[in-house]
PDB file of N, CA and C in Angstrom:
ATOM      1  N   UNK A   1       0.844  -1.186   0.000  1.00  0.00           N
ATOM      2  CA  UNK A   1       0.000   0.000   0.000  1.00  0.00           C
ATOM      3  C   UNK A   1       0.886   1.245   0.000  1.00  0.00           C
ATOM      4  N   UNK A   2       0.426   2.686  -0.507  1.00  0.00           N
ATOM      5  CA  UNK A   2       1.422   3.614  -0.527  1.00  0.00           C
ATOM      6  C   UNK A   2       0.029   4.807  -0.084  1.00  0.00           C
ATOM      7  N   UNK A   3       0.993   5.968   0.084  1.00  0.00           N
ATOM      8  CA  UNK A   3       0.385   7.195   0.909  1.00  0.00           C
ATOM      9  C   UNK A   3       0.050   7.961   0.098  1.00  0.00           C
ATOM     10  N   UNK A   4      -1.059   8.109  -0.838  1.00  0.00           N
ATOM     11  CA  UNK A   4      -1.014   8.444  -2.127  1.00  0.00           C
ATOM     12  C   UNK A   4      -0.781  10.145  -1.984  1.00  0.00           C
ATOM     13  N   UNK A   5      -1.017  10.139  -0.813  1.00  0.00           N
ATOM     14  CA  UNK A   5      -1.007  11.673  -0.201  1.00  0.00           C
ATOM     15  C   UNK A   5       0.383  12.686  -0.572  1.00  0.00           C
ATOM     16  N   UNK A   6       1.555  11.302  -0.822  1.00  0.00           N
ATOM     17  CA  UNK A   6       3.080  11.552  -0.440  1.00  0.00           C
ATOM     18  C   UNK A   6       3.176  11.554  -2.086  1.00  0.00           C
ATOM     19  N   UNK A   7       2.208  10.569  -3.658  1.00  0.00           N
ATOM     20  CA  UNK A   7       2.821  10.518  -4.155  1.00  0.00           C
ATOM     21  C   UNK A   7       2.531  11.640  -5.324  1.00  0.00           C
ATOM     22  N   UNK A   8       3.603  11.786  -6.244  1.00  0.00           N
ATOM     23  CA  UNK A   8       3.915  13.298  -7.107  1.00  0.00           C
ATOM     24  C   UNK A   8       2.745  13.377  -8.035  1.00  0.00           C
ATOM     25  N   UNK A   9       1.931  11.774  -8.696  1.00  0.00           N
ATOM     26  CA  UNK A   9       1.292  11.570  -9.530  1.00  0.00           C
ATOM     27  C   UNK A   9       0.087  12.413  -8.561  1.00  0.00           C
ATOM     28  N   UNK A  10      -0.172  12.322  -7.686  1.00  0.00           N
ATOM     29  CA  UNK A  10      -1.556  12.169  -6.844  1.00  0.00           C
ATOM     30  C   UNK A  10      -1.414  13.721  -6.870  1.00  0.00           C
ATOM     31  N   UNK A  11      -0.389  14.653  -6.312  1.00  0.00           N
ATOM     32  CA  UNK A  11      -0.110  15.745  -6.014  1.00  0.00           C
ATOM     33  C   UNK A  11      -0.503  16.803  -7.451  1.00  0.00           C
ATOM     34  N   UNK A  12       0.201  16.098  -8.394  1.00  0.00           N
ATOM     35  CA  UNK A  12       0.133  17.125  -9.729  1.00  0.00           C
ATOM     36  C   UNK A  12      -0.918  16.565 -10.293  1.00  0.00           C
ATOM     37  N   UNK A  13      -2.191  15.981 -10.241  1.00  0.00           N
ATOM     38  CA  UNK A  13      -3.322  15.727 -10.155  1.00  0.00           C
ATOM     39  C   UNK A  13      -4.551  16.818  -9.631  1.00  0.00           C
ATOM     40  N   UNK A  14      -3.787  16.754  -8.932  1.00  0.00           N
ATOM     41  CA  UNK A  14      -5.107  17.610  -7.279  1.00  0.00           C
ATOM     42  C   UNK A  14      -4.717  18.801  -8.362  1.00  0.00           C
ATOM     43  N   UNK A  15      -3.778  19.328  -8.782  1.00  0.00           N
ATOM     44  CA  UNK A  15      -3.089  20.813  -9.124  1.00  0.00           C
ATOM     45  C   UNK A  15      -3.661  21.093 -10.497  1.00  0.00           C
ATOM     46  N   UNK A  16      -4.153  19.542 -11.123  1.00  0.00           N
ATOM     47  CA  UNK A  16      -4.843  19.951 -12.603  1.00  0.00           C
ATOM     48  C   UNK A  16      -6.033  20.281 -12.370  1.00  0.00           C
ATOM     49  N   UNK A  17      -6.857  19.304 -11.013  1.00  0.00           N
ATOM     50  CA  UNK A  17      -8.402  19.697 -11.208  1.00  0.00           C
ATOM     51  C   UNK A  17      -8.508  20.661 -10.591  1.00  0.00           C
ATOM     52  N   UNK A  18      -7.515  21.841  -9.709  1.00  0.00           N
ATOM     53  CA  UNK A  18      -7.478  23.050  -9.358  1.00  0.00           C
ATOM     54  C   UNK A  18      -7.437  24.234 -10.864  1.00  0.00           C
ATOM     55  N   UNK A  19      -6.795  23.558 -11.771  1.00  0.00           N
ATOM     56  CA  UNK A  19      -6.367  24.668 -12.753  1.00  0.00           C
ATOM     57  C   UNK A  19      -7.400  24.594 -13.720  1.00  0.00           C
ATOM     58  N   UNK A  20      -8.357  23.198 -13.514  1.00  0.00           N
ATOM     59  CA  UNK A  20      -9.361  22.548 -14.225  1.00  0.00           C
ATOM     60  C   UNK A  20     -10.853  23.247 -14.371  1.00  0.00           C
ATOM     61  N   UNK A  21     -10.733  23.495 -12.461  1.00  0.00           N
ATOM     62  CA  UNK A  21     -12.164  24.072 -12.340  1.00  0.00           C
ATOM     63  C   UNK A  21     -11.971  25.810 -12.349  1.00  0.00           C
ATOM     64  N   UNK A  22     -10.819  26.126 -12.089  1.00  0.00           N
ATOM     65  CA  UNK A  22     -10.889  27.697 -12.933  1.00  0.00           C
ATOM     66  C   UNK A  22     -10.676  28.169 -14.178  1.00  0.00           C
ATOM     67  N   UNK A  23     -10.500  27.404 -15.232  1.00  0.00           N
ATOM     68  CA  UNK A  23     -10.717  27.251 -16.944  1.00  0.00           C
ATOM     69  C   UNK A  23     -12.251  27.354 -16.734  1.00  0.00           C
ATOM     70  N   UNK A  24     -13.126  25.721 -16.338  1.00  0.00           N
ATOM     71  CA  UNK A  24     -14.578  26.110 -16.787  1.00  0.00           C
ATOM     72  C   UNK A  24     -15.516  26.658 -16.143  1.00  0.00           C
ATOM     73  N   UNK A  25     -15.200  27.516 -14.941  1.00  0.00           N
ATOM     74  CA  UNK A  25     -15.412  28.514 -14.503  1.00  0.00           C
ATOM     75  C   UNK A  25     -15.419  29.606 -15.606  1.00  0.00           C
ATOM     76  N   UNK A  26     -14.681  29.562 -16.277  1.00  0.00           N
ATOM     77  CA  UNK A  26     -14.826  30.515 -17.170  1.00  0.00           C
ATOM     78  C   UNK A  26     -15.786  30.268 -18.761  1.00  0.00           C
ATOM     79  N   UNK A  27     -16.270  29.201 -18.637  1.00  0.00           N
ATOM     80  CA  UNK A  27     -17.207  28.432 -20.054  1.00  0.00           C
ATOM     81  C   UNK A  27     -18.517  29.354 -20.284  1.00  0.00           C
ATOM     82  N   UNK A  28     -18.665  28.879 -21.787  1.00  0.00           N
ATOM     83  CA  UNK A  28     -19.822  29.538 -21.236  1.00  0.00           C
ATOM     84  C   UNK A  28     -21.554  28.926 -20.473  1.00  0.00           C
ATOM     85  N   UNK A  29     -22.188  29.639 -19.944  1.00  0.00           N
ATOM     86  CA  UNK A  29     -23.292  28.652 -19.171  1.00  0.00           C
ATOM     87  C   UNK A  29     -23.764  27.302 -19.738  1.00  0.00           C
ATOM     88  N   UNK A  30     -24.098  27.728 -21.272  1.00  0.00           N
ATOM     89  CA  UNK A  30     -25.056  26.362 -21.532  1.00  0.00           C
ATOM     90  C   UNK A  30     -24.159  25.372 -22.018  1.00  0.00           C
ATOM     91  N   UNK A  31     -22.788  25.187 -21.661  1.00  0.00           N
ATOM     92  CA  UNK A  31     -22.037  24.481 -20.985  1.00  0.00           C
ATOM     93  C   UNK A  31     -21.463  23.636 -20.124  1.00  0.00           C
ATOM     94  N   UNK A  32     -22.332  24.168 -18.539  1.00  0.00           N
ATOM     95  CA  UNK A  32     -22.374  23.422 -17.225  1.00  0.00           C
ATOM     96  C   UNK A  32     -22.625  21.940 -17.392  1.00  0.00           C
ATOM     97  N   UNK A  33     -23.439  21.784 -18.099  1.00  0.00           N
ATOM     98  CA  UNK A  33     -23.913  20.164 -18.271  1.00  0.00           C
ATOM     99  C   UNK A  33     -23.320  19.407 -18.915  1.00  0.00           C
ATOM    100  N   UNK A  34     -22.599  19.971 -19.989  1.00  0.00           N
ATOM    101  CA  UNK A  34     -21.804  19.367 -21.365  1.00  0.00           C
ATOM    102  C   UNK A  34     -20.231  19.363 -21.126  1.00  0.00           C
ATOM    103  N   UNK A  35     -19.601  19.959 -21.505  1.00  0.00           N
ATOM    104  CA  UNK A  35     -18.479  19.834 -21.296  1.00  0.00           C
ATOM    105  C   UNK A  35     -17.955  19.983 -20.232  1.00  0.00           C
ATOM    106  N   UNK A  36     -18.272  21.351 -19.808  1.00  0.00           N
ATOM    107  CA  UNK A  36     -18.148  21.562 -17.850  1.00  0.00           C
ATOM    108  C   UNK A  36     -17.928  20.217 -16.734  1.00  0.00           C
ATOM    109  N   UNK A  37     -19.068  19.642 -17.220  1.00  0.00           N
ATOM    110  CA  UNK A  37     -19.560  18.990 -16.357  1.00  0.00           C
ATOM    111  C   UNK A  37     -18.653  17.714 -16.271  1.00  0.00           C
ATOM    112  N   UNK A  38     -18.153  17.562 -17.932  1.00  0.00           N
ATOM    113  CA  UNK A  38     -17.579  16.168 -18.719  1.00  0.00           C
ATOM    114  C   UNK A  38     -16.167  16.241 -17.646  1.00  0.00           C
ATOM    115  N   UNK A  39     -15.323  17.872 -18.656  1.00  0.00           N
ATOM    116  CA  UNK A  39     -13.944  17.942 -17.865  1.00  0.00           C
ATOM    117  C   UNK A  39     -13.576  17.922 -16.819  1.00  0.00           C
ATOM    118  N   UNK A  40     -14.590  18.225 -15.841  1.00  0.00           N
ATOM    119  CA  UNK A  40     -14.335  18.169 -14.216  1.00  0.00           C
ATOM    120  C   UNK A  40     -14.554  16.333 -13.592  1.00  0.00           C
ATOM    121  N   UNK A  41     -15.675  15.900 -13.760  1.00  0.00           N
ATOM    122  CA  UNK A  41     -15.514  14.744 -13.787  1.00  0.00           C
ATOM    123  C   UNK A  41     -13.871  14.293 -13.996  1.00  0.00           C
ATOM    124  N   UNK A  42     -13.595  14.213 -15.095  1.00  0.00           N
ATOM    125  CA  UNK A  42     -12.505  13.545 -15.604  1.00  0.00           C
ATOM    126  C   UNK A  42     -11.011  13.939 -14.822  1.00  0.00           C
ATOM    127  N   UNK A  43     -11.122  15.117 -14.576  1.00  0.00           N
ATOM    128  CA  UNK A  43     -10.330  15.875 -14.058  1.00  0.00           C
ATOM    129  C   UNK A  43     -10.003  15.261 -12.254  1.00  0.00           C
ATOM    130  N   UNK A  44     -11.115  14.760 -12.114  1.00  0.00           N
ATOM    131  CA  UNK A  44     -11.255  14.922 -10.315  1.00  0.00           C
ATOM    132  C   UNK A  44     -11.182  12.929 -10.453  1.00  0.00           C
ATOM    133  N   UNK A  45     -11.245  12.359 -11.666  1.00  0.00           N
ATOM    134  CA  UNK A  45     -10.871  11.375 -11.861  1.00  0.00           C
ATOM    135  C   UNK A  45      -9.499  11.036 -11.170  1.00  0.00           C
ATOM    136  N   UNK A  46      -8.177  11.825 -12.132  1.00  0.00           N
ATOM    137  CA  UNK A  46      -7.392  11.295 -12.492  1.00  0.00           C
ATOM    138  C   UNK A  46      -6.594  11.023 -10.739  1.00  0.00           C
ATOM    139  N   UNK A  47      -6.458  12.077  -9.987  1.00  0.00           N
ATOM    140  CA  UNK A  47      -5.986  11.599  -8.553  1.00  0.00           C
ATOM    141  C   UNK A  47      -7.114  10.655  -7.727  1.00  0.00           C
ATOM    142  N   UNK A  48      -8.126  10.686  -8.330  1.00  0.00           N
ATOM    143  CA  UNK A  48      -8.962   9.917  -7.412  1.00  0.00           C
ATOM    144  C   UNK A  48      -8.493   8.489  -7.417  1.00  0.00           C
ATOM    145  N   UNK A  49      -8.574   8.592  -8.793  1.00  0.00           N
ATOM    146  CA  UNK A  49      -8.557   6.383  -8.829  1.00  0.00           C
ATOM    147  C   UNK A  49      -7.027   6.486  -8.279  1.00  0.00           C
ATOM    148  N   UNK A  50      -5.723   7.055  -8.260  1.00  0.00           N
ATOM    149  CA  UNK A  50      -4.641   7.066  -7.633  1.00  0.00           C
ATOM    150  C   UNK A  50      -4.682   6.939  -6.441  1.00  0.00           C
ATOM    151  N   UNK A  51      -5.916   7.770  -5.527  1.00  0.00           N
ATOM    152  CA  UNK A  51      -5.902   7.369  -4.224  1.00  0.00           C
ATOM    153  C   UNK A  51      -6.715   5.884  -4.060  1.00  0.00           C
ATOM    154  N   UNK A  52      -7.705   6.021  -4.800  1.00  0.00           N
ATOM    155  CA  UNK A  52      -8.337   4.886  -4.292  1.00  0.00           C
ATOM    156  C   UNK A  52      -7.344   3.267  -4.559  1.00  0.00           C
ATOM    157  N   UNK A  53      -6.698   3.290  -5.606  1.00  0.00           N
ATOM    158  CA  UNK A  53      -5.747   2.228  -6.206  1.00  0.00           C
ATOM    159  C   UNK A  53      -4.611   1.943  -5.141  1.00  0.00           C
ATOM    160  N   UNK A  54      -4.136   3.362  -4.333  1.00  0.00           N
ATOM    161  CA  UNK A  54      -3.190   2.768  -3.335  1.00  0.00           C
ATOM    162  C   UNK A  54      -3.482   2.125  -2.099  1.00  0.00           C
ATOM    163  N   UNK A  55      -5.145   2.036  -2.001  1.00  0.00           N
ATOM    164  CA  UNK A  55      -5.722   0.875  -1.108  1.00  0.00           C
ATOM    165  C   UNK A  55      -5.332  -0.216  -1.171  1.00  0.00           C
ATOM    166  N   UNK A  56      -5.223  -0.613  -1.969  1.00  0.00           N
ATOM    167  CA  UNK A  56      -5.215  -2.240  -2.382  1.00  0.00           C
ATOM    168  C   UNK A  56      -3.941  -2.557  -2.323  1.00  0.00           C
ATOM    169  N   UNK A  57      -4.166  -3.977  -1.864  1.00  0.00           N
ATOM    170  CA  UNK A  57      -3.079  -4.750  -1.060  1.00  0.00           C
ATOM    171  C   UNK A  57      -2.176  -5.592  -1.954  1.00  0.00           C
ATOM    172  N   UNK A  58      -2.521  -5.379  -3.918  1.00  0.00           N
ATOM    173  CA  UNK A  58      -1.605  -5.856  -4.579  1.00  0.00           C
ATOM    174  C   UNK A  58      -1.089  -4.605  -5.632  1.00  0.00           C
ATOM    175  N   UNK A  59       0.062  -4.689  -6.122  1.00  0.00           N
ATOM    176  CA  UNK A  59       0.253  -3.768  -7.454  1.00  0.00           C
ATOM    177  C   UNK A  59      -0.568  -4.269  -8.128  1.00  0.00           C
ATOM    178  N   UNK A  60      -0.557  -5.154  -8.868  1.00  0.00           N
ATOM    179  CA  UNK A  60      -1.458  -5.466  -9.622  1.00  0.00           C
ATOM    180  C   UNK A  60      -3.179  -4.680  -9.754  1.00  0.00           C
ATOM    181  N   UNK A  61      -3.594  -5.158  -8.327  1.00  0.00           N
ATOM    182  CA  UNK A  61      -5.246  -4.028  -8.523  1.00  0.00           C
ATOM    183  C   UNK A  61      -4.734  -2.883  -8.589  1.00  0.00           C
ATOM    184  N   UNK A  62      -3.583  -2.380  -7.952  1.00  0.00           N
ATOM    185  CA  UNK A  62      -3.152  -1.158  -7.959  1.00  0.00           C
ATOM    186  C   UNK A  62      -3.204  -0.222  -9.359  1.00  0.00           C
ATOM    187  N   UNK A  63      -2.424  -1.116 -10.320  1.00  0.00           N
ATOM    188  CA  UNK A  63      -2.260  -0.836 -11.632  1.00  0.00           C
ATOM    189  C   UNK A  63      -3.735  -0.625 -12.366  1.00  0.00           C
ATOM    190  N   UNK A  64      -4.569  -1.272 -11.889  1.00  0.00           N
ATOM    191  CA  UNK A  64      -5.922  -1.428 -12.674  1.00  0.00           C
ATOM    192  C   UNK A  64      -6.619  -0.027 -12.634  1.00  0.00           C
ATOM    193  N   UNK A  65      -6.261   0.302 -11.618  1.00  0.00           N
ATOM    194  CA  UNK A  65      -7.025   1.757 -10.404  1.00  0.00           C
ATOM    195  C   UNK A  65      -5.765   3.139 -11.139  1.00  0.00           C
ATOM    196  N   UNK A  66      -4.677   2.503 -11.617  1.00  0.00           N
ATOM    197  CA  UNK A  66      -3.525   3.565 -12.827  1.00  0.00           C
ATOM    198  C   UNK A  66      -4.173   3.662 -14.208  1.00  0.00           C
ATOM    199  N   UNK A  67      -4.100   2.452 -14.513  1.00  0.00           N
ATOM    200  CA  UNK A  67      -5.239   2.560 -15.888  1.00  0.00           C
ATOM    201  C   UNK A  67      -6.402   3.449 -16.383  1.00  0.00           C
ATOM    202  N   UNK A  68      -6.907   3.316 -15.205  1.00  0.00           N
ATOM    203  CA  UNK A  68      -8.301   3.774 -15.206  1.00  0.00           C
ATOM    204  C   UNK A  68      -7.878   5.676 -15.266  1.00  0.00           C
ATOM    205  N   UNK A  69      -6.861   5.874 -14.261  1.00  0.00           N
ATOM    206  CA  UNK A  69      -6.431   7.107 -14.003  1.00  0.00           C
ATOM    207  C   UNK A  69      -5.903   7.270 -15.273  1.00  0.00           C
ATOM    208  N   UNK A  70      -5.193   6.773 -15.951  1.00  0.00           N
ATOM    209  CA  UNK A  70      -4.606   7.394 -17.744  1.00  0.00           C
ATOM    210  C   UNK A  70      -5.622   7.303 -18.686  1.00  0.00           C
ATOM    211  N   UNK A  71      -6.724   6.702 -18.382  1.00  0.00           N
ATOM    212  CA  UNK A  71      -7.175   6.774 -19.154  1.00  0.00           C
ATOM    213  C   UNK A  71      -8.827   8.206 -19.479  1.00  0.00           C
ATOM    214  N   UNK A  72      -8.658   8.244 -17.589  1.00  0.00           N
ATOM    215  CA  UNK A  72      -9.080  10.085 -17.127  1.00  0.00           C
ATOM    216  C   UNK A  72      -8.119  10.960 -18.027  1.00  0.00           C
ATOM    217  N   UNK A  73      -6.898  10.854 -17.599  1.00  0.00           N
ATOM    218  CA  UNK A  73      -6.335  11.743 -18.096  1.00  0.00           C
ATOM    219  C   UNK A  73      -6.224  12.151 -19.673  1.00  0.00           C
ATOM    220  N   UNK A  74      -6.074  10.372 -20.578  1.00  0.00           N
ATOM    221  CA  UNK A  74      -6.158  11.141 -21.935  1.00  0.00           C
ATOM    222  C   UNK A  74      -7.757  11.650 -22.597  1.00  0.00           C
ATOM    223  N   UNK A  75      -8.682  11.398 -21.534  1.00  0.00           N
ATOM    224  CA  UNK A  75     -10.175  11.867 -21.850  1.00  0.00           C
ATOM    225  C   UNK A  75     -10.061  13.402 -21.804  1.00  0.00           C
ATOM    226  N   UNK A  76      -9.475  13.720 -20.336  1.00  0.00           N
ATOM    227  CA  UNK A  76      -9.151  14.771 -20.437  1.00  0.00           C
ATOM    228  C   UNK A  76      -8.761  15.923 -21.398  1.00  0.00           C
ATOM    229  N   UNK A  77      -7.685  15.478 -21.765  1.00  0.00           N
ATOM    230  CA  UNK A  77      -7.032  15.671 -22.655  1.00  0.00           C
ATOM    231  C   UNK A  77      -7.942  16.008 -24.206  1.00  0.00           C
ATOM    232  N   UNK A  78      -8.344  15.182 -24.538  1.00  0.00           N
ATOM    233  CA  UNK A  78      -9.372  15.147 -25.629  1.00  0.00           C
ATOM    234  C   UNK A  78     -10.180  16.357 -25.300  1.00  0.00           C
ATOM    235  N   UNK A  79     -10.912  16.846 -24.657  1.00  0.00           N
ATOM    236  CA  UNK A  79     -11.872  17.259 -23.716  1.00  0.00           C
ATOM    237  C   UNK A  79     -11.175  18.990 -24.033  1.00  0.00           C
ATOM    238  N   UNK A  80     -10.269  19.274 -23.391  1.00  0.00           N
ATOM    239  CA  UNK A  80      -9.083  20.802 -23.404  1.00  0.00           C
ATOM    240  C   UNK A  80      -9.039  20.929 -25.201  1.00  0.00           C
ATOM    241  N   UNK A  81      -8.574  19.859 -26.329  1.00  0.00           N
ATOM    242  CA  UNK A  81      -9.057  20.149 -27.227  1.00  0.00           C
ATOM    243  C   UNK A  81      -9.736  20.610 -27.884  1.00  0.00           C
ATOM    244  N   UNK A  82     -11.387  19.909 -27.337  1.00  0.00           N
ATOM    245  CA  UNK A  82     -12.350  20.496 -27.773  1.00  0.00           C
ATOM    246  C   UNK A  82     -12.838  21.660 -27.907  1.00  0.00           C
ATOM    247  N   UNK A  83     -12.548  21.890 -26.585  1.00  0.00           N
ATOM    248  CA  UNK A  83     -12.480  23.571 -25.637  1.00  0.00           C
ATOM    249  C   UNK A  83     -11.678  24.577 -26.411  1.00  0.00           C
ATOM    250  N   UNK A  84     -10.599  23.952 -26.862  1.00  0.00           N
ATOM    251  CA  UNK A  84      -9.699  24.677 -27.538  1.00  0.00           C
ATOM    252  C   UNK A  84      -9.687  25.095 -28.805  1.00  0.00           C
ATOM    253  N   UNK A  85     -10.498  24.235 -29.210  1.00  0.00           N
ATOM    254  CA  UNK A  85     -11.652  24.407 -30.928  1.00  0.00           C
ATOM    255  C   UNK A  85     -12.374  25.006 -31.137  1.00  0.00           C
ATOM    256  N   UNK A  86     -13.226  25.167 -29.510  1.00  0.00           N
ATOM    257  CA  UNK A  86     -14.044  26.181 -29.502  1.00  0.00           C
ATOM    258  C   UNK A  86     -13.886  27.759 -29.222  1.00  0.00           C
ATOM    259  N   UNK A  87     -12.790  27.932 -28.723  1.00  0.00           N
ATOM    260  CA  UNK A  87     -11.919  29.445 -28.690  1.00  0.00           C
ATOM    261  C   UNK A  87     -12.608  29.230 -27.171  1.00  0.00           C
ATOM    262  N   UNK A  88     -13.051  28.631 -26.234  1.00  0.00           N
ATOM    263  CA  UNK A  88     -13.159  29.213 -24.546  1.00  0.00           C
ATOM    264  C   UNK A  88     -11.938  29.203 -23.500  1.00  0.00           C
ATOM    265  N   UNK A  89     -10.461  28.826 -24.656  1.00  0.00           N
ATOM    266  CA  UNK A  89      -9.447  29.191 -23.779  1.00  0.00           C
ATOM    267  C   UNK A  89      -8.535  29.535 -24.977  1.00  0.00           C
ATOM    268  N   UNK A  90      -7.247  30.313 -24.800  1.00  0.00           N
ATOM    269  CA  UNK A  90      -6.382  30.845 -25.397  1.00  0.00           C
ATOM    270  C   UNK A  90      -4.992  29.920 -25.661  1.00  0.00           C
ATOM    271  N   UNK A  91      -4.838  30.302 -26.736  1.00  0.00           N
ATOM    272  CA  UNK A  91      -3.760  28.987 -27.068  1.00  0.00           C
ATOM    273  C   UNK A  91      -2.457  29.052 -26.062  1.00  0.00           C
ATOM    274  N   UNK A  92      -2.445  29.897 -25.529  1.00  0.00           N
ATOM    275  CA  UNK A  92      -1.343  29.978 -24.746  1.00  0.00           C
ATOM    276  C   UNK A  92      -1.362  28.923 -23.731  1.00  0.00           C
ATOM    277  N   UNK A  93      -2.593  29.123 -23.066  1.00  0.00           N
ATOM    278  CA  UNK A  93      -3.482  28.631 -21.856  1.00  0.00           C
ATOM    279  C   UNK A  93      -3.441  27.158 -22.176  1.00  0.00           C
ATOM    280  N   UNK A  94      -4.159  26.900 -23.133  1.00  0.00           N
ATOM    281  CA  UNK A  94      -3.972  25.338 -23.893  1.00  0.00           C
ATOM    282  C   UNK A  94      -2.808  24.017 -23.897  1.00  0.00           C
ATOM    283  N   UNK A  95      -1.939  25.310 -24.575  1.00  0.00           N
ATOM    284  CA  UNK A  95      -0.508  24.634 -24.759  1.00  0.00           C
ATOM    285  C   UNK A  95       0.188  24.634 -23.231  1.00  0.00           C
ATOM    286  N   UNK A  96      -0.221  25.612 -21.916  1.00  0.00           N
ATOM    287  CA  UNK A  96       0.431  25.343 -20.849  1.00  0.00           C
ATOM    288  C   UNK A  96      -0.044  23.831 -20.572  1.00  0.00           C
ATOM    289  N   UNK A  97      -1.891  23.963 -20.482  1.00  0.00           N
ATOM    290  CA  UNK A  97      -2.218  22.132 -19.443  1.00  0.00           C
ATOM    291  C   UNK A  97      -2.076  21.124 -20.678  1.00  0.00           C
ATOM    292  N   UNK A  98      -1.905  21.653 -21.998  1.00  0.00           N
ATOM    293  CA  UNK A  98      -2.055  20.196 -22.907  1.00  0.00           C
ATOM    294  C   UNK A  98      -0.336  19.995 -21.794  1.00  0.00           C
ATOM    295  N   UNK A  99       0.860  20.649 -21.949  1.00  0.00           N
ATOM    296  CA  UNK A  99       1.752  20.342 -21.441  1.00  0.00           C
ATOM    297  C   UNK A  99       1.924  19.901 -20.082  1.00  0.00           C
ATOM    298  N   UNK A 100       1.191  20.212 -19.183  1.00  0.00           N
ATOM    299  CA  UNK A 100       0.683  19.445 -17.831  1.00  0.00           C
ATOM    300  C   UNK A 100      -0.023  18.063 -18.258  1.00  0.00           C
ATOM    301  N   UNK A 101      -0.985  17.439 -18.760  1.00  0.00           N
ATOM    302  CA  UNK A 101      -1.485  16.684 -18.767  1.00  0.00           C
ATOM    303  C   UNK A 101      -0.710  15.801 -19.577  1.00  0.00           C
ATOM    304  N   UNK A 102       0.097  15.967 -20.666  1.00  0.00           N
ATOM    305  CA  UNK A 102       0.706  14.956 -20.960  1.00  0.00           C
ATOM    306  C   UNK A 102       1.731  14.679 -19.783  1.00  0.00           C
ATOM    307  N   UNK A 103       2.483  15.341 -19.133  1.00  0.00           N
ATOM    308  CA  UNK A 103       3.449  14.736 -18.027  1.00  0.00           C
ATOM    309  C   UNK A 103       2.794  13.912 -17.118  1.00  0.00           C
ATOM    310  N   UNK A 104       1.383  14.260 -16.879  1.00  0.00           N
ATOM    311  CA  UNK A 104       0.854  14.106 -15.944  1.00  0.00           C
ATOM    312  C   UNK A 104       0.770  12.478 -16.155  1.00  0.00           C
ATOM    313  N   UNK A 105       0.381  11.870 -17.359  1.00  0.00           N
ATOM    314  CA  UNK A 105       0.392  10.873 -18.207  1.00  0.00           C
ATOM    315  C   UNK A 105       1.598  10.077 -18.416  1.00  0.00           C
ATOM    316  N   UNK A 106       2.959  10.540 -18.594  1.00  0.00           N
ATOM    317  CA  UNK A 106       4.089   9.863 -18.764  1.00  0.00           C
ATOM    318  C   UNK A 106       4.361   9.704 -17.330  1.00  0.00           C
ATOM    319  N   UNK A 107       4.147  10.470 -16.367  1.00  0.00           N
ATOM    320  CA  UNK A 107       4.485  10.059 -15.098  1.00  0.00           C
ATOM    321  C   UNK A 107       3.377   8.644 -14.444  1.00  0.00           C
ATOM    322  N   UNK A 108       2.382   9.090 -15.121  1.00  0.00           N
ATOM    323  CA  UNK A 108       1.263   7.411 -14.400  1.00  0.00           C
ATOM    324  C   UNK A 108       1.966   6.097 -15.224  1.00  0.00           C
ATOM    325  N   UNK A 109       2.623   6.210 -16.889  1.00  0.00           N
ATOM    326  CA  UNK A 109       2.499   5.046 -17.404  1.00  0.00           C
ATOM    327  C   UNK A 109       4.395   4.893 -16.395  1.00  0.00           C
ATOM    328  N   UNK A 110       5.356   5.563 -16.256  1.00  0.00           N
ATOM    329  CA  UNK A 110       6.403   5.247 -15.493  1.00  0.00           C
ATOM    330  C   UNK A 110       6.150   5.035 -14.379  1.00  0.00           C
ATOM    331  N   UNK A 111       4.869   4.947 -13.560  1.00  0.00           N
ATOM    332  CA  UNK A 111       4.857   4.337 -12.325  1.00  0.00           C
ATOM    333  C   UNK A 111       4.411   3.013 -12.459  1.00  0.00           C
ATOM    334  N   UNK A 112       3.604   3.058 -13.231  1.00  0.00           N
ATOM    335  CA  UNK A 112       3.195   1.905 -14.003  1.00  0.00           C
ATOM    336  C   UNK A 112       4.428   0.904 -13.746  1.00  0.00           C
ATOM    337  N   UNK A 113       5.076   1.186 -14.675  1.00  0.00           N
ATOM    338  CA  UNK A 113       6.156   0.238 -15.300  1.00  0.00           C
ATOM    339  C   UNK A 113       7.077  -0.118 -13.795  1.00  0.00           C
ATOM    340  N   UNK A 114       6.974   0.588 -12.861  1.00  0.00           N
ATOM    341  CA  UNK A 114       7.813   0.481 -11.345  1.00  0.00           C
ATOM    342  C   UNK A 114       7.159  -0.326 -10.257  1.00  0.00           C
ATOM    343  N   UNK A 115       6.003  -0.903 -10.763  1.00  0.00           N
ATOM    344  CA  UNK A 115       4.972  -1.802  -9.994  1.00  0.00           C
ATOM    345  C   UNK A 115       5.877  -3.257 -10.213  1.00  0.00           C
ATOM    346  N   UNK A 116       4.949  -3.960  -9.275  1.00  0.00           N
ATOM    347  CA  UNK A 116       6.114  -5.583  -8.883  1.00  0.00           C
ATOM    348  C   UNK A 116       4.668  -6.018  -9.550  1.00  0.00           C
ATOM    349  N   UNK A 117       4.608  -6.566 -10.987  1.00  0.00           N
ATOM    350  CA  UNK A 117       3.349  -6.894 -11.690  1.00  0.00           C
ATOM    351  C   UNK A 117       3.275  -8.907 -11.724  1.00  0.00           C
TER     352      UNK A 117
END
């Protein structure tokens, strides 16, 4: 079992769905339900299944509960695109979390790979 509290994946997680919910804070209303609603989900995903995965008493379920978390994250991901198609964030803005969320991603599949499988 690990302290998911302690780990970097879990940490720079919490820091996306912080940077997450002040982007669609900024959407526009008839939004809330649709995408709003989609990216935050997904967002509040990706440390969740990290905490919940370091419950378990094998890597193995552990990994299952990582999966699930990369696979938040490249939804995510998809998701900031869309947004980004639609002009409700600035390419600047874009290119900062597309660049957060992919690390965020190479760091789950390298923990991945550091599990006793």
């Amino acid at each position: 079992m690990h302290n998911f509290k302690k780990l970097k994946i879990w940490q720079d997680g919490i820091e996306l769905v912080r940077e997450n919910y002040k982007l669609t804070r900024t959407f526009p209303d008839f939004e809330r339900f649709n995408l709003v609603s989609q990216m935050n989900r997904c967002a509040v995903s990706i440390p969740s299944n990290v905490a919940e995965g370091s419950s378990k008493s094998t890597d193995k379920h552990f990994n299952k509960y990582l999966e699930d978390s990369l696979g938040s994250a490249f939804e995510w991901e998809t998701q900031l695109i869309v947004a980004f198609n639609e002009n409700y964030l600035s390419e600047e803005k874009f290119k900062e979390l597309e660049q957060k969320i992919k690390q965020i991603q190479k760091m789950i599949s390298r923990f991945q790979s550091g599990l006793n499988l």
